[in-house]
C-alpha atoms as a PDB file:
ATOM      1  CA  UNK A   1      69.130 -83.680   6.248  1.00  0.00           C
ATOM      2  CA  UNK A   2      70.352 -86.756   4.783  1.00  0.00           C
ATOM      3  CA  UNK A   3      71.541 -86.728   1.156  1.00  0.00           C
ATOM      4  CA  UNK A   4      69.608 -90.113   0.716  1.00  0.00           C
ATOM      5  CA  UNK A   5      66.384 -90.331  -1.225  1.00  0.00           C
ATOM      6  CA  UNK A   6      64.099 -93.828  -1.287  1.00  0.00           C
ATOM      7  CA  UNK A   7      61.357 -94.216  -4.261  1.00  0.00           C
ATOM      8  CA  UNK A   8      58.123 -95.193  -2.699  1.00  0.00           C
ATOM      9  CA  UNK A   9      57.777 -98.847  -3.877  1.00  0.00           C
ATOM     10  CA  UNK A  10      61.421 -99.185  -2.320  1.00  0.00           C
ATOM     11  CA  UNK A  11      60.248 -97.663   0.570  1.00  0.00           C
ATOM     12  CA  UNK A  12      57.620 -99.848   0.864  1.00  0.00           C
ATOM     13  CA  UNK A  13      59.675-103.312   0.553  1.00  0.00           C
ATOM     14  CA  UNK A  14      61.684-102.240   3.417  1.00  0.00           C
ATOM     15  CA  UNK A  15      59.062-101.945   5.312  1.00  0.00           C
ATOM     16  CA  UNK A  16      57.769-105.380   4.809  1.00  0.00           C
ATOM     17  CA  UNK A  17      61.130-106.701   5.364  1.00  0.00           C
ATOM     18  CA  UNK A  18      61.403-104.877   8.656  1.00  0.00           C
ATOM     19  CA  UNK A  19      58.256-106.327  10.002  1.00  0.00           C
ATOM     20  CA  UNK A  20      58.986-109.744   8.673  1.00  0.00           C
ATOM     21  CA  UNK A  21      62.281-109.210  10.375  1.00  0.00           C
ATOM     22  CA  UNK A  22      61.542-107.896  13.952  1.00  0.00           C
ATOM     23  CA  UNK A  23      58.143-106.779  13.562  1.00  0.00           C
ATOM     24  CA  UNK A  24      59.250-103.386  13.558  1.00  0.00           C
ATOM     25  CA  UNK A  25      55.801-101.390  12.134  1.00  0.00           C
ATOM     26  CA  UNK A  26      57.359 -98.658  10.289  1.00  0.00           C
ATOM     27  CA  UNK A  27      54.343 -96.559   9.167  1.00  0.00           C
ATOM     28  CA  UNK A  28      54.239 -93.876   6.445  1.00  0.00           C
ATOM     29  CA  UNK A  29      56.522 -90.509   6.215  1.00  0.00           C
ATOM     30  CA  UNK A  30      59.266 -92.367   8.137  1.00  0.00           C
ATOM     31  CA  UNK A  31      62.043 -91.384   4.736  1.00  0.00           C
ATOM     32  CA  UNK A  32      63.748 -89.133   7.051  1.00  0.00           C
ATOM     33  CA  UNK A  33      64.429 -91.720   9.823  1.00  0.00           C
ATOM     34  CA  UNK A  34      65.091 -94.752   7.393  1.00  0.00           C
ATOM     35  CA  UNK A  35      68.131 -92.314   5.748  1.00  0.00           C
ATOM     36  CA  UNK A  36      69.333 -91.007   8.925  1.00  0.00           C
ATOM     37  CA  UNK A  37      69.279 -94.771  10.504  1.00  0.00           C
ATOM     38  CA  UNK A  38      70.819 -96.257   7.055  1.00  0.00           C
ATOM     39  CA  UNK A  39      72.963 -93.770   5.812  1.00  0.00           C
ATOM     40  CA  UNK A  40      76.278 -94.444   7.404  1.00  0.00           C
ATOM     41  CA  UNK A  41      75.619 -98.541   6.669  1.00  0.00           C
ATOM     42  CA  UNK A  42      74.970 -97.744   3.082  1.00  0.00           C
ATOM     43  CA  UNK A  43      77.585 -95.869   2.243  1.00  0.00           C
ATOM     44  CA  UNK A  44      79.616 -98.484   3.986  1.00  0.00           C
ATOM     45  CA  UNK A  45      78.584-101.540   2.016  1.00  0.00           C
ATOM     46  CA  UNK A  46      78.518 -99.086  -1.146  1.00  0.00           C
ATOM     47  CA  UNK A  47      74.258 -99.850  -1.746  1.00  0.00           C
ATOM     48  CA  UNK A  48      72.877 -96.669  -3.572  1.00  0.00           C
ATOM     49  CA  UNK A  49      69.097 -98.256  -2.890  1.00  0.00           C
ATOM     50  CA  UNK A  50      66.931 -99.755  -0.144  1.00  0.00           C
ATOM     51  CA  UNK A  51      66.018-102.268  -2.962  1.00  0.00           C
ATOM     52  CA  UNK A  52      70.057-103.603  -3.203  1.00  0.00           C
ATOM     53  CA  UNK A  53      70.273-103.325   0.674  1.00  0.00           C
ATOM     54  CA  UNK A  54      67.493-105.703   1.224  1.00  0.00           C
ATOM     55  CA  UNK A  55      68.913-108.237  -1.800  1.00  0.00           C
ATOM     56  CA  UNK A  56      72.452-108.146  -0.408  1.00  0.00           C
ATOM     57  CA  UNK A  57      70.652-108.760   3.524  1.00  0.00           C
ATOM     58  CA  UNK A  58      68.915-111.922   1.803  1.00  0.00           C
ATOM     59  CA  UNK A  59      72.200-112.847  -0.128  1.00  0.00           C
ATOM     60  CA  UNK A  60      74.068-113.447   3.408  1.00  0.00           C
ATOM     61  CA  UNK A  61      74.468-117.050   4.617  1.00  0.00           C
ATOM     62  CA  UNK A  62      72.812-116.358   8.185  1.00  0.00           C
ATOM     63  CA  UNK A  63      72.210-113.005   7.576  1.00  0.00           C
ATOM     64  CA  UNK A  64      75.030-110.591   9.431  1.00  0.00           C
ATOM     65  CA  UNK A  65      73.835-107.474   7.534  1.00  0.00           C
ATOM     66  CA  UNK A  66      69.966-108.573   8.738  1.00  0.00           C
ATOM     67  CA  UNK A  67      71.650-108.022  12.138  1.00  0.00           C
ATOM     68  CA  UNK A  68      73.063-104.773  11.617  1.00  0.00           C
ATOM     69  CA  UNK A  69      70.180-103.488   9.728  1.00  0.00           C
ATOM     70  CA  UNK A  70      67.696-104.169  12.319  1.00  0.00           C
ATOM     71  CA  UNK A  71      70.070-103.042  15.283  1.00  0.00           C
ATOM     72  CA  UNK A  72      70.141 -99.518  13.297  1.00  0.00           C
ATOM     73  CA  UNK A  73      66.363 -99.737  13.052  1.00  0.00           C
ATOM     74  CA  UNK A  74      65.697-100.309  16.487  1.00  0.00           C
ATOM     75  CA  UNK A  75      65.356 -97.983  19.125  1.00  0.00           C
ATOM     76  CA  UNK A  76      66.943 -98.178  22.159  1.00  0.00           C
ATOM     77  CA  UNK A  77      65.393 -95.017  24.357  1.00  0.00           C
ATOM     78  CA  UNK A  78      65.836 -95.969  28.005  1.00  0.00           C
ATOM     79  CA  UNK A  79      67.125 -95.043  31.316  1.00  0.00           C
ATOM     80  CA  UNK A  80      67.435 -95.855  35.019  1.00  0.00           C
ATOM     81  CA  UNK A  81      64.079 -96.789  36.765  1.00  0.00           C
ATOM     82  CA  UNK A  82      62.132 -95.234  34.021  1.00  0.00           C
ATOM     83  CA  UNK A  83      58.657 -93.886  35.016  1.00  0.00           C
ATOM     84  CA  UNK A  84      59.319 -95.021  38.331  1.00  0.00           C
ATOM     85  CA  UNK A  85      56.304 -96.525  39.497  1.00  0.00           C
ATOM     86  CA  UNK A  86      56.505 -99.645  37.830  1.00  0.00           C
ATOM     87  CA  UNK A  87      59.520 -99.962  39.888  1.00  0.00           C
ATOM     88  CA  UNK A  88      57.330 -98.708  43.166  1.00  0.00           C
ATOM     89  CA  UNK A  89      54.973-101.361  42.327  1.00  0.00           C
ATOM     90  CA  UNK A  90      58.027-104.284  42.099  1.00  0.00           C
ATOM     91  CA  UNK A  91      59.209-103.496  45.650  1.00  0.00           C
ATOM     92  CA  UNK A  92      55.938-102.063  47.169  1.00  0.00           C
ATOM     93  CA  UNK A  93      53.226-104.672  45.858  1.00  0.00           C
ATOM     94  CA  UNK A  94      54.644-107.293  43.531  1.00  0.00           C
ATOM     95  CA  UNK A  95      57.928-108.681  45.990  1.00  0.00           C
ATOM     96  CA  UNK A  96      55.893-108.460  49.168  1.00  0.00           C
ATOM     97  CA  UNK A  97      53.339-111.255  47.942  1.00  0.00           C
ATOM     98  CA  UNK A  98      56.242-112.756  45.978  1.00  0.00           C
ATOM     99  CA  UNK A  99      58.049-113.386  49.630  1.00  0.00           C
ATOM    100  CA  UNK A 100      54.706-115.195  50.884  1.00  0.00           C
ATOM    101  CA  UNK A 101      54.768-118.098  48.873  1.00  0.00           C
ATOM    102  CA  UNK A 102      58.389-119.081  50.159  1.00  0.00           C
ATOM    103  CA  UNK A 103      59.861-119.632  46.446  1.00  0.00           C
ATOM    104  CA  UNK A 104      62.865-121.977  45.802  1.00  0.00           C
ATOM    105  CA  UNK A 105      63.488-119.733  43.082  1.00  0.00           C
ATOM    106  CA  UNK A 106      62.672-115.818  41.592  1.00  0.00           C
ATOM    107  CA  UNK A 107      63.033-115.136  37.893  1.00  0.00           C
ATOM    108  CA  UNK A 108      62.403-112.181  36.389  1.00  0.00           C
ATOM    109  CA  UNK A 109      62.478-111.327  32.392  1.00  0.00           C
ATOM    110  CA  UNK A 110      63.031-108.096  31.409  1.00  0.00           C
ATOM    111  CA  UNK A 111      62.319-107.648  27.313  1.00  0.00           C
ATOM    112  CA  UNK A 112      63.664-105.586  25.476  1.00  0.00           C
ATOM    113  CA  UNK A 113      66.335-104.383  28.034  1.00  0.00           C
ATOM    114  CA  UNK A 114      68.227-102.339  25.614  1.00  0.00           C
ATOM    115  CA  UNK A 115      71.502-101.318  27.015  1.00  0.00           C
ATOM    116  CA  UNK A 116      71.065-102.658  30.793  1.00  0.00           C
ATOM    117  CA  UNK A 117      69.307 -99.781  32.768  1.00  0.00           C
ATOM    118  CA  UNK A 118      66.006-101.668  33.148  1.00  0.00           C
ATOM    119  CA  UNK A 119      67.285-104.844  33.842  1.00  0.00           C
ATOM    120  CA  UNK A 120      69.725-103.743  36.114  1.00  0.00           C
ATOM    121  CA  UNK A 121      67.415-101.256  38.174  1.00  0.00           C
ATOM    122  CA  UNK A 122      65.278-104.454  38.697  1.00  0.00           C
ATOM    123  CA  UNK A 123      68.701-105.826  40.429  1.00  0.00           C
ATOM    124  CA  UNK A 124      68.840-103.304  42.258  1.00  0.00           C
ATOM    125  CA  UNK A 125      65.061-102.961  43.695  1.00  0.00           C
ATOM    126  CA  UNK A 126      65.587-106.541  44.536  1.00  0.00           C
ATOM    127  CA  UNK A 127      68.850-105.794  46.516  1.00  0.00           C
ATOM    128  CA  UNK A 128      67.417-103.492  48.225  1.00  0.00           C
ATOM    129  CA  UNK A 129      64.309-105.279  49.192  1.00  0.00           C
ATOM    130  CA  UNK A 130      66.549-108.515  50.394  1.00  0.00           C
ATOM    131  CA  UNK A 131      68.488-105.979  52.412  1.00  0.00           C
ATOM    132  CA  UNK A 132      65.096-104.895  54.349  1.00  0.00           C
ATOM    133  CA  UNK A 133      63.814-108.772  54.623  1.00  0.00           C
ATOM    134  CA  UNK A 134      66.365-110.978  55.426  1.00  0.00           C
ATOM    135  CA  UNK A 135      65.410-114.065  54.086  1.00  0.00           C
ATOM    136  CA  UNK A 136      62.504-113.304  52.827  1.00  0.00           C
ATOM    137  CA  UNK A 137      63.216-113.840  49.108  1.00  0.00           C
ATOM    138  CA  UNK A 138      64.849-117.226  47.903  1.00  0.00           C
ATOM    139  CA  UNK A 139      68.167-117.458  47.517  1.00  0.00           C
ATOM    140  CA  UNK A 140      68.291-118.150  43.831  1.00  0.00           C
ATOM    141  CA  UNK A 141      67.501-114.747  41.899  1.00  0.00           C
ATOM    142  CA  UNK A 142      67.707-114.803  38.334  1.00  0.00           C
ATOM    143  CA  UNK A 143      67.328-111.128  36.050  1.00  0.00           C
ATOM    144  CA  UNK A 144      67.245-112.779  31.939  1.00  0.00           C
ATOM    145  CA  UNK A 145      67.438-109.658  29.817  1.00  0.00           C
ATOM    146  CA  UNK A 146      66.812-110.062  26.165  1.00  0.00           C
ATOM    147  CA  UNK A 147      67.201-107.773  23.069  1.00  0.00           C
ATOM    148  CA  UNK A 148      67.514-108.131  19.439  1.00  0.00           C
ATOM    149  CA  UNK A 149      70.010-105.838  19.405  1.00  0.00           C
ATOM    150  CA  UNK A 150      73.533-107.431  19.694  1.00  0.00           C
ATOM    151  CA  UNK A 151      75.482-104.161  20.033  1.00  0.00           C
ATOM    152  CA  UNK A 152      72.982-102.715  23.207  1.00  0.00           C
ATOM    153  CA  UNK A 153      73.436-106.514  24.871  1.00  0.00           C
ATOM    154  CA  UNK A 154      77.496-106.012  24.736  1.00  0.00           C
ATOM    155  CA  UNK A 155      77.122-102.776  26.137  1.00  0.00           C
ATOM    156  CA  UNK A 156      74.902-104.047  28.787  1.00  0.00           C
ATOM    157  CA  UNK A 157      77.269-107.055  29.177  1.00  0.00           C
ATOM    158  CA  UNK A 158      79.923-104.284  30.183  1.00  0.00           C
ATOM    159  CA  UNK A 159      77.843-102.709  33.214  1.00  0.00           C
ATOM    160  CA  UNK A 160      79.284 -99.739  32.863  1.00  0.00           C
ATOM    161  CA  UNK A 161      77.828 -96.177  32.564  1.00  0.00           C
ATOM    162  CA  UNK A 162      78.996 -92.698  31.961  1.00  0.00           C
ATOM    163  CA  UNK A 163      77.876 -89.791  33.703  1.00  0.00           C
ATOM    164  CA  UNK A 164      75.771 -88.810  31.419  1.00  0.00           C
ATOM    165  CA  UNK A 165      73.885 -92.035  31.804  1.00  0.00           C
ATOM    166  CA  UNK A 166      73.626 -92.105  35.673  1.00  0.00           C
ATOM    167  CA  UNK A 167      71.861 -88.783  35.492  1.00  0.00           C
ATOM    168  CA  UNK A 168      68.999 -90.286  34.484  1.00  0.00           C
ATOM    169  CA  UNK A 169      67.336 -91.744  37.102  1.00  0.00           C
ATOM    170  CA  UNK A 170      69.792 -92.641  39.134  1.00  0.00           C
ATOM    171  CA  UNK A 171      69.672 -91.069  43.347  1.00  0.00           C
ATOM    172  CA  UNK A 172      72.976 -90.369  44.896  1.00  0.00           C
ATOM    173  CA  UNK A 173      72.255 -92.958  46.949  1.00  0.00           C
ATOM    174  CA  UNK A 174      71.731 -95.787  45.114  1.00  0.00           C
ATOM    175  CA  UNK A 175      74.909 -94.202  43.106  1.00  0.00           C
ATOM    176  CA  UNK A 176      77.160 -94.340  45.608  1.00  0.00           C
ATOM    177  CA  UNK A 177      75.428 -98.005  46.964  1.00  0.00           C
ATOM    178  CA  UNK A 178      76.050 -99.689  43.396  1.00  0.00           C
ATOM    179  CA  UNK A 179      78.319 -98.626  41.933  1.00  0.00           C
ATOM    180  CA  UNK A 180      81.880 -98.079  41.596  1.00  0.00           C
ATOM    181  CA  UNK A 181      83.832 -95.160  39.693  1.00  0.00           C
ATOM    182  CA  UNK A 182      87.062 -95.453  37.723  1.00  0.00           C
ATOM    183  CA  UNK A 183      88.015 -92.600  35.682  1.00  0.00           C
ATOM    184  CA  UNK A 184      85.136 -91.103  33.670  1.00  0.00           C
ATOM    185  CA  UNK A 185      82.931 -94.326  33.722  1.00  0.00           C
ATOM    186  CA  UNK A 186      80.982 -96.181  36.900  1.00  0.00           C
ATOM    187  CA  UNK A 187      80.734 -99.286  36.849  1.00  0.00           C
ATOM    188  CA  UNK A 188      78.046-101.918  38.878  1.00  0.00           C
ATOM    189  CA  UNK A 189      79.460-103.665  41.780  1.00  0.00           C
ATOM    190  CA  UNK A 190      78.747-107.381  41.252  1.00  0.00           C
ATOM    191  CA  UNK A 191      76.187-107.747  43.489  1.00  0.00           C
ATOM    192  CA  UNK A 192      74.252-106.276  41.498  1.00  0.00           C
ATOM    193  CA  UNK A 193      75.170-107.132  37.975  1.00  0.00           C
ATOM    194  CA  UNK A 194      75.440-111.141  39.043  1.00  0.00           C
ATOM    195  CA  UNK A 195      72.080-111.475  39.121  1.00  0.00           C
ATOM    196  CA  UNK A 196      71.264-110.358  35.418  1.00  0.00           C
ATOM    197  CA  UNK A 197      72.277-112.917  32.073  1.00  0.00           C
ATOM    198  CA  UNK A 198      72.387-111.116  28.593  1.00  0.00           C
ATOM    199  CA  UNK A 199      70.712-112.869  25.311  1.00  0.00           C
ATOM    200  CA  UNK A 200      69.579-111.858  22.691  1.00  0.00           C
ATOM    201  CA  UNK A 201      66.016-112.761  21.473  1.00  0.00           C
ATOM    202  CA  UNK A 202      63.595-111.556  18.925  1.00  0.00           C
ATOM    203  CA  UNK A 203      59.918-111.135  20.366  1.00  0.00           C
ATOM    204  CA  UNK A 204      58.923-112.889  17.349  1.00  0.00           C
ATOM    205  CA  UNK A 205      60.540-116.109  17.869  1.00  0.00           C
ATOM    206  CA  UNK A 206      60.043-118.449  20.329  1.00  0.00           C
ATOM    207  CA  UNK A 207      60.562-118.061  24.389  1.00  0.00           C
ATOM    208  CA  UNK A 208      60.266-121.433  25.641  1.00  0.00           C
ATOM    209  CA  UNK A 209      64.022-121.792  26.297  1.00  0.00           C
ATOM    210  CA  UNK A 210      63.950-119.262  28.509  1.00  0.00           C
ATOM    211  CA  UNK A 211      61.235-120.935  31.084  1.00  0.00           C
ATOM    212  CA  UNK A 212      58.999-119.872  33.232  1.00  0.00           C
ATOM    213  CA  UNK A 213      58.668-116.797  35.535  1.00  0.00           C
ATOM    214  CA  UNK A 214      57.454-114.639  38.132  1.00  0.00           C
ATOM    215  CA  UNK A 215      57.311-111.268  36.799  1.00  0.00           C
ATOM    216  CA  UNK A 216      58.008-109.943  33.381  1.00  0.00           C
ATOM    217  CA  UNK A 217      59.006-106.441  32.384  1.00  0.00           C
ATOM    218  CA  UNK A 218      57.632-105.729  28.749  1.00  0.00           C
ATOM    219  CA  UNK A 219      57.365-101.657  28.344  1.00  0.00           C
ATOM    220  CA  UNK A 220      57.144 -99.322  26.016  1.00  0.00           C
ATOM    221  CA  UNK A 221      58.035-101.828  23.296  1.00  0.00           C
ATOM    222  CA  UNK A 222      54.762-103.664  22.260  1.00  0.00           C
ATOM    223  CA  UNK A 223      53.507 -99.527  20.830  1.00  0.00           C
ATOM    224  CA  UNK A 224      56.135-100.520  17.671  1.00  0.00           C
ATOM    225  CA  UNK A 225      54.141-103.664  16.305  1.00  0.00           C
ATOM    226  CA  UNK A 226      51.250-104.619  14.505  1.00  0.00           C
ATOM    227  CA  UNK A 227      47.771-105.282  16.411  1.00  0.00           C
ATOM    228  CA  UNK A 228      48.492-109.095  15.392  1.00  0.00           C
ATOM    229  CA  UNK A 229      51.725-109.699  16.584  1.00  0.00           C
ATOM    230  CA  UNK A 230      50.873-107.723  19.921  1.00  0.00           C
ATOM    231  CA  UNK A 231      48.430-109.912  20.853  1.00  0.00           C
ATOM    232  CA  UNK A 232      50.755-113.083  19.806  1.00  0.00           C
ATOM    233  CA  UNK A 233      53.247-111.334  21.845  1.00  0.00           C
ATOM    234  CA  UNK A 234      50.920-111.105  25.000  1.00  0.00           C
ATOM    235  CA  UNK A 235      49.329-114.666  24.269  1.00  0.00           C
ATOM    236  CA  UNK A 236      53.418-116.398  24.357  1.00  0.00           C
ATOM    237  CA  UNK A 237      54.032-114.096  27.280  1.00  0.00           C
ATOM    238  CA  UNK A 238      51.394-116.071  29.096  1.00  0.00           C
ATOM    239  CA  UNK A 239      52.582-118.974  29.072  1.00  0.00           C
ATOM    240  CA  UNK A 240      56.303-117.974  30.003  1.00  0.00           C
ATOM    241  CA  UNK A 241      54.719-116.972  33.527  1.00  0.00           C
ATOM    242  CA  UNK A 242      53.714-118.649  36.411  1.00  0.00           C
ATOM    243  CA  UNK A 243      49.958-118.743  37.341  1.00  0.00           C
ATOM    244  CA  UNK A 244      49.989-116.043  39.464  1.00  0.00           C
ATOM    245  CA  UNK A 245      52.949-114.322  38.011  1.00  0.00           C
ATOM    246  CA  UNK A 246      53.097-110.657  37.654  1.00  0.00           C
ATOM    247  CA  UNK A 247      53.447-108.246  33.737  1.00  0.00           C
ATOM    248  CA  UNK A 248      54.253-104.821  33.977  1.00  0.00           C
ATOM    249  CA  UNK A 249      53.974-103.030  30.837  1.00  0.00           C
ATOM    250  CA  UNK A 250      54.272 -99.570  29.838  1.00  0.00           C
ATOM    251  CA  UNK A 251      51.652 -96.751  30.519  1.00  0.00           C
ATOM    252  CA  UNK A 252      50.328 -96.615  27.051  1.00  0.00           C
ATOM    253  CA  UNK A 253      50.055-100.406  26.479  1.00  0.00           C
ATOM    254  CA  UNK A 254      47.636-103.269  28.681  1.00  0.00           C
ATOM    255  CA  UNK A 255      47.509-107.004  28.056  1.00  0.00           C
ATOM    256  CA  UNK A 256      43.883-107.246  28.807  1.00  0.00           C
ATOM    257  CA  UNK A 257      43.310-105.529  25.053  1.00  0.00           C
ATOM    258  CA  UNK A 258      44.326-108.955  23.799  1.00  0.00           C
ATOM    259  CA  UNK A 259      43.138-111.512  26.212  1.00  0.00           C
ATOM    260  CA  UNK A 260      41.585-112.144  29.687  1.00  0.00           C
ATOM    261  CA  UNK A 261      44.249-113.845  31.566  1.00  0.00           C
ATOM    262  CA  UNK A 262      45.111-110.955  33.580  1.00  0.00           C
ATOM    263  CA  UNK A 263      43.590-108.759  36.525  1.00  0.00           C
ATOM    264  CA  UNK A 264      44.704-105.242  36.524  1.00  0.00           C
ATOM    265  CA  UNK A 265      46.312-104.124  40.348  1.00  0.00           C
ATOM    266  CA  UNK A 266      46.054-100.549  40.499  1.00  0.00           C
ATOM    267  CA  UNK A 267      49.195 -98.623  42.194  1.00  0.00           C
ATOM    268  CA  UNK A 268      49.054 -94.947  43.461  1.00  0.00           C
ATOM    269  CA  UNK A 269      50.021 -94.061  40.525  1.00  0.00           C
ATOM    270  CA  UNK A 270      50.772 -96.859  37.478  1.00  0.00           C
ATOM    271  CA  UNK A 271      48.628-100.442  37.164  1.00  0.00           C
ATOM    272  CA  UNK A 272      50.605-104.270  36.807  1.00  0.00           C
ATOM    273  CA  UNK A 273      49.007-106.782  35.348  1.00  0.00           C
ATOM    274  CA  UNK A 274      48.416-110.364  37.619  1.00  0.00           C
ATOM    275  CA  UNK A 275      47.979-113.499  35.651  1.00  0.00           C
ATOM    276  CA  UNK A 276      45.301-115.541  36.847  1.00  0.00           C
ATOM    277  CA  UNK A 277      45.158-118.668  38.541  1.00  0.00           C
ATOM    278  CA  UNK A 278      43.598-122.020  37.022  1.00  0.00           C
END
């Protein structure tokens, strides 16, 4: 249990300043996890209070601590080809009818990518599927992966894994197909990593500089904000995809709760979400 104690109204600024920040909802009873996330960068910077931890955050010219305080905040649960059948749906559904329309170009966003696995299991479903259809995808493949957190991004950056981190999710086979092992870490081989560029964004801010695409990857993050900035979220997300383009989401989440630019495509099991054509 951490030594730290918060008084409510305190407690309550934070909060505000961590959805003002990254939209982060924190809810009620959350003490425990502020402490446990804040402890170690308190006692750092010397701050007894959450009050003098958001003043010093505002006191920063560009805001470093801002950074480091929402990079402890955030979570950053993931693994290799999580749930799977979004993944099943990519190579089975989604890259089939992708291949019809003879592309010059495929781009693919994955948000919120944490520290790689997502982003780079996409590179690998794609590998895979070029592999099995020669030609049949355009030559120019392009994986963006964005976070806010700048610490999961350099990790990312690094491609490489323990074994501890391969265990989850990832077959022998692909193991032995994509990667390579020196000493206690394995590491991507390049076709695989080249695909993917690292940059951070906040899904608050703006994503026209990333462009357009055919399929984005948004999961399991959109259950952390407010109804409002959901639905902003999905509306933005819209109009960084192609008509036609493809959103997979996680199991618990559906852009059609916001707007109605999407059908639903039902997989066997898991659902993507198709954005509809003018």
């Amino acid at each position: 249990m951490s030594e730290l104690s918060f008084q409510p109204e305190d407690y309550r600024a934070f909060g505000r300043y961590l959805e003002d920040s990254c939209g982060l909802v924190l809810g009620d009873n959350k003490d425990y996890l502020v402490a446990n996330r804040l402890n170690g960068l308190m006692a750092e910077l010397s701050v007894a209070t959450l009050k003098d931890l958001i003043s010093r955050a505002h006191g920063y010219s560009g805001s470093p601590l801002r950074e480091r305080i929402i990079d402890a905040m955030t979570t950053n649960e993931t693994m290799w080809f999580r749930d799977a059948y979004p993944f099943d749906m990519f190579a089975q559904v989604i890259l089939p009818e992708l291949a019809k329309r003879r592309l010059s170009q495929l781009r693919v966003w994955s948000a919120a990518c944490s520290t790689g696995e997502e982003a780079y299991s996409i590179s690998m479903v794609i590998r895979e599927f070029q592999q099995a259809n020669a030609g049949a995808l355009p030559g120019n493949v392009q994986i963006t992966a964005t976070d806010i957190d700048s610490t999961v991004l350099n990790q990312a950056r690094s491609a490489s894994y323990d074994g501890k981190s391969l265990a989850r999710g990832i077959s022998d086979g692909r193991r032995q197909r994509f990667f390579e092992k020196t000493e206690d870490r394995w590491t991507l081989k390049s076709e695989v990593s080249q695909l993917v560029n690292f940059q951070p964004l906040n899904l608050k801010e703006s994503y026209s500089a990333l462009g357009k695409f055919e399929v984005i990857f948004c999961r399991n993050v959109l259950i952390y904000f407010s109804s409002e900035l959901k639905k902003d979220i999905v509306t933005r997300m819209v109009d960084s995809l192609n008509p036609g383009a493809y959103l997979l989401m996680g199991a618990a989440e559906a852009p059609t709760s916001y707007c109605d630019d999407f059908t639903m495509l039902r997989g066997k099991p898991g659902v993507a979400y198709q954005l509809k054509k003018p």
